[in-house]
Protein backbone atom coordinates (compact mmCIF):
# COMPACT_ATOMS: atom_id res chain seq x y z
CA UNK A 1 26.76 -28.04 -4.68
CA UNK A 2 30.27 -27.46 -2.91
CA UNK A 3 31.76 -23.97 -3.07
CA UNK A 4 31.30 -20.89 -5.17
CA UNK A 5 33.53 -18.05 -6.46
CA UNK A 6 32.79 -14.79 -5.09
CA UNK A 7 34.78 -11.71 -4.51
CA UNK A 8 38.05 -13.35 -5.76
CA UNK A 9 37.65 -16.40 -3.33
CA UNK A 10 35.51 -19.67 -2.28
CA UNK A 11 32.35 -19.87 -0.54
CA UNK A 12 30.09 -21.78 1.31
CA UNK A 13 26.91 -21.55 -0.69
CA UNK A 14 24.50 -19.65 -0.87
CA UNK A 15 25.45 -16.81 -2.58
CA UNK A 16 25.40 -12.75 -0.36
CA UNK A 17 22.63 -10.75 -1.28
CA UNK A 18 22.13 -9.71 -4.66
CA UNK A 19 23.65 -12.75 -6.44
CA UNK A 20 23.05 -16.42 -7.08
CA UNK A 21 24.61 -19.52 -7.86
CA UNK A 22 25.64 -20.38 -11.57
CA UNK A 23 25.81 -24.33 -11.31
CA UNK A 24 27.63 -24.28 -14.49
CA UNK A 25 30.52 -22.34 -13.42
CA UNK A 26 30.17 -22.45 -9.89
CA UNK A 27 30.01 -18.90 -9.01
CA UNK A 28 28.41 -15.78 -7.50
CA UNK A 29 26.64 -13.99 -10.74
CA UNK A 30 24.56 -10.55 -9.85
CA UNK A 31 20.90 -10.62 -9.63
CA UNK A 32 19.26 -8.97 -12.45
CA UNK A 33 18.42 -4.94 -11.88
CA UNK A 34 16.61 -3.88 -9.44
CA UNK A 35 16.68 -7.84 -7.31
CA UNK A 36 17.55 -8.34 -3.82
CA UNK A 37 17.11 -11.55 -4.03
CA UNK A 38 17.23 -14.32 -7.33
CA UNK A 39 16.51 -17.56 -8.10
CA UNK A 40 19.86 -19.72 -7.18
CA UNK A 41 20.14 -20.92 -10.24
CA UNK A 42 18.49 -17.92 -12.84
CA UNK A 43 20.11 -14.42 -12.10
CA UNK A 44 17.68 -12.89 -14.28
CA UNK A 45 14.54 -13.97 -12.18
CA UNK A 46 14.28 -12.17 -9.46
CA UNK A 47 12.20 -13.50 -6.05
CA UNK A 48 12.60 -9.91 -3.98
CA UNK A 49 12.86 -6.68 -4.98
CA UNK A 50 14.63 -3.27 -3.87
CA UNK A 51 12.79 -0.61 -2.09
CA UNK A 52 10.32 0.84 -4.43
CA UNK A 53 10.16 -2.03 -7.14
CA UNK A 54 7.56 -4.36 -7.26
CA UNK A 55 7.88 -8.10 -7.98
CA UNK A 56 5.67 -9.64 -10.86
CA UNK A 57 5.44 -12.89 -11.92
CA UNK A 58 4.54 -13.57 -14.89
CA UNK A 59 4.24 -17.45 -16.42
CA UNK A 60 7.55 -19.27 -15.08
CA UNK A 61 9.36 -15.98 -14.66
CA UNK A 62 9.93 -12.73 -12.57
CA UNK A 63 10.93 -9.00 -12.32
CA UNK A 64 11.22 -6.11 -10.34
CA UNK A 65 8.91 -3.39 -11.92
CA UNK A 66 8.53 0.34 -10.99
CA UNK A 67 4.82 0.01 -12.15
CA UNK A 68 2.65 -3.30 -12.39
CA UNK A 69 1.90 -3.84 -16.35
CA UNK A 70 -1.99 -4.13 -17.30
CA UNK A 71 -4.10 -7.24 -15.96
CA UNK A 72 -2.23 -6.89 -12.51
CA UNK A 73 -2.60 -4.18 -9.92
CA UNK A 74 -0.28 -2.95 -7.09
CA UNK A 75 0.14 -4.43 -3.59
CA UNK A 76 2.26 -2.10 -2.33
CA UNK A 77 1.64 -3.85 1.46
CA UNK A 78 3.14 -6.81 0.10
CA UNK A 79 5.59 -5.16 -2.94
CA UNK A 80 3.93 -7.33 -5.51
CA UNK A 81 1.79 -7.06 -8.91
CA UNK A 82 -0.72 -9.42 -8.28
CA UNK A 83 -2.92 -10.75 -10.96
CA UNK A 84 -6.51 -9.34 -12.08
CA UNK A 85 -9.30 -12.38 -12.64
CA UNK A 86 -9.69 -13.74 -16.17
CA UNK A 87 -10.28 -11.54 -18.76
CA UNK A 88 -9.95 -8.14 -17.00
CA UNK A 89 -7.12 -5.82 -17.68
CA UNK A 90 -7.18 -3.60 -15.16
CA UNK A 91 -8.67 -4.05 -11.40
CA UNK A 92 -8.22 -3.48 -7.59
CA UNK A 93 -6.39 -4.43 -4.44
CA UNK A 94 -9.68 -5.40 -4.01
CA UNK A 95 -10.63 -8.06 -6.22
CA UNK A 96 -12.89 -5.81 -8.66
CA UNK A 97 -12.21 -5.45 -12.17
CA UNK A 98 -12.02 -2.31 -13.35
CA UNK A 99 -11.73 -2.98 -17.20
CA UNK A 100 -12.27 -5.98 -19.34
CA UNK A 101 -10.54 -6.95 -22.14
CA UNK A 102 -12.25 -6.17 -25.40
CA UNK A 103 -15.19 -8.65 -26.26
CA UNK A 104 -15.97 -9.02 -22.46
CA UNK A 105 -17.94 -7.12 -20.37
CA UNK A 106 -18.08 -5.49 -16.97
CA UNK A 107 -20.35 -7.61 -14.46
CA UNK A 108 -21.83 -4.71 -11.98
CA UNK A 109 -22.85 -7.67 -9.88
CA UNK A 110 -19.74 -8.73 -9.00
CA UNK A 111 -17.18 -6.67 -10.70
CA UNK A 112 -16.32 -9.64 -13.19
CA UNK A 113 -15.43 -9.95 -16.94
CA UNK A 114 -18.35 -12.35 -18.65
CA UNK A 115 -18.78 -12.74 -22.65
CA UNK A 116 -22.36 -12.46 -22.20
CA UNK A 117 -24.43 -10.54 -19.54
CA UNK A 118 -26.77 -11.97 -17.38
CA UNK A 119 -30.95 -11.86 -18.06
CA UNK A 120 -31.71 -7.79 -17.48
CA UNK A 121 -29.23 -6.79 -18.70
CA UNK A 122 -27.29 -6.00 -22.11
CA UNK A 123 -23.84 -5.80 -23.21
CA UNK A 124 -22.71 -2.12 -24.30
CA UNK A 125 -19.68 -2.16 -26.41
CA UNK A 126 -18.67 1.53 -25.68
CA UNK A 127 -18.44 1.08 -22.06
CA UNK A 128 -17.62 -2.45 -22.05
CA UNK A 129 -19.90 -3.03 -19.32
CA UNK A 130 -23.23 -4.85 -18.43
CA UNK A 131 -26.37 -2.26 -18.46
CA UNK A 132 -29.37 -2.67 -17.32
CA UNK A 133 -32.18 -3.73 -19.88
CA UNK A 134 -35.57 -1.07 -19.50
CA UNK A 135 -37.97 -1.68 -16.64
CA UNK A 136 -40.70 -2.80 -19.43
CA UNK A 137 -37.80 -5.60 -20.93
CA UNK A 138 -37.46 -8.94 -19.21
CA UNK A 139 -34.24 -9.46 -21.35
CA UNK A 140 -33.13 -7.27 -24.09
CA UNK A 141 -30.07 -7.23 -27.31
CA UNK A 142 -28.81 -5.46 -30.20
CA UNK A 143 -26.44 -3.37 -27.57
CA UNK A 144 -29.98 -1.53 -26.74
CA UNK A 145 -31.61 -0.63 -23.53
CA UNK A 146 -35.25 -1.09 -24.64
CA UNK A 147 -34.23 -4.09 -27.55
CA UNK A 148 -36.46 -6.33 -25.37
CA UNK A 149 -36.93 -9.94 -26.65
């Protein structure tokens, strides 16, 4: 790329800490708020954070958040909202989703979102989880414990 503008002079590429390099004009252009670190080319998308910001990604682009928004969770070892599995919008460091999105249910099994709950159990719109179906019910419906079939 040759040299950059910065500070009211050329530079050796790349850019100091909290700026990257505009191609087009071939300068130093600040990171967006709250980035260490940016893309060379997109000040706006950020690839580190300050202290106390963490960095989600989310589709082709990324920012510096003070709180993760809902379908990730915080990874505070690591400073970054990481992604819940499909369907869930809110879950743990740990893998296990929390809450599922509406029309999806709560796996107890395995802590995932499914459309439709397993044999022995039934789908219960208030708590948007997977219950279990009455002792006497092999499978059961209707959003009822004993609706055996």
């Amino acid at each position: 790329m040759g040299k950059v503008w910065f500070n009211n002079k050329c530079i050796t590429p790349p850019c100091p800490m909290y700026y990257a390099s505009d191609p087009e004009y071939h300068d130093c252009v600040r990171c967006f708020d709250n980035c260490v670190a940016c893309k060379s080319d997109l000040p706006t998308d950020c690839t580190e954070c300050k202290a106390g910001f963490f960095l989600q990604i989310s589709g082709p682009s990324s920012e510096c958040v003070n709180y993760c928004s809902p379908g990730f969770y915080t990874d505070a070892e690591v400073a970054k909202c990481v992604a819940c599995s499909s369907h869930c919008q809110s879950c743990t460091k740990f893998g296990g989703c929390e809450k599922c999105e509406n029309q999806f249910f709560r796996n107890s099994i395995d802590a995932t979102c499914i459309a439709i709950c397993p044999d022995g159990y039934y789908g219960n719109n208030d708590k948007g989880s997977c219950e279990l179906c009455h002792p006497n019910c092999e499978t059961c419906s209707n959003g009822l414990r004993t609706g055996c079939e």
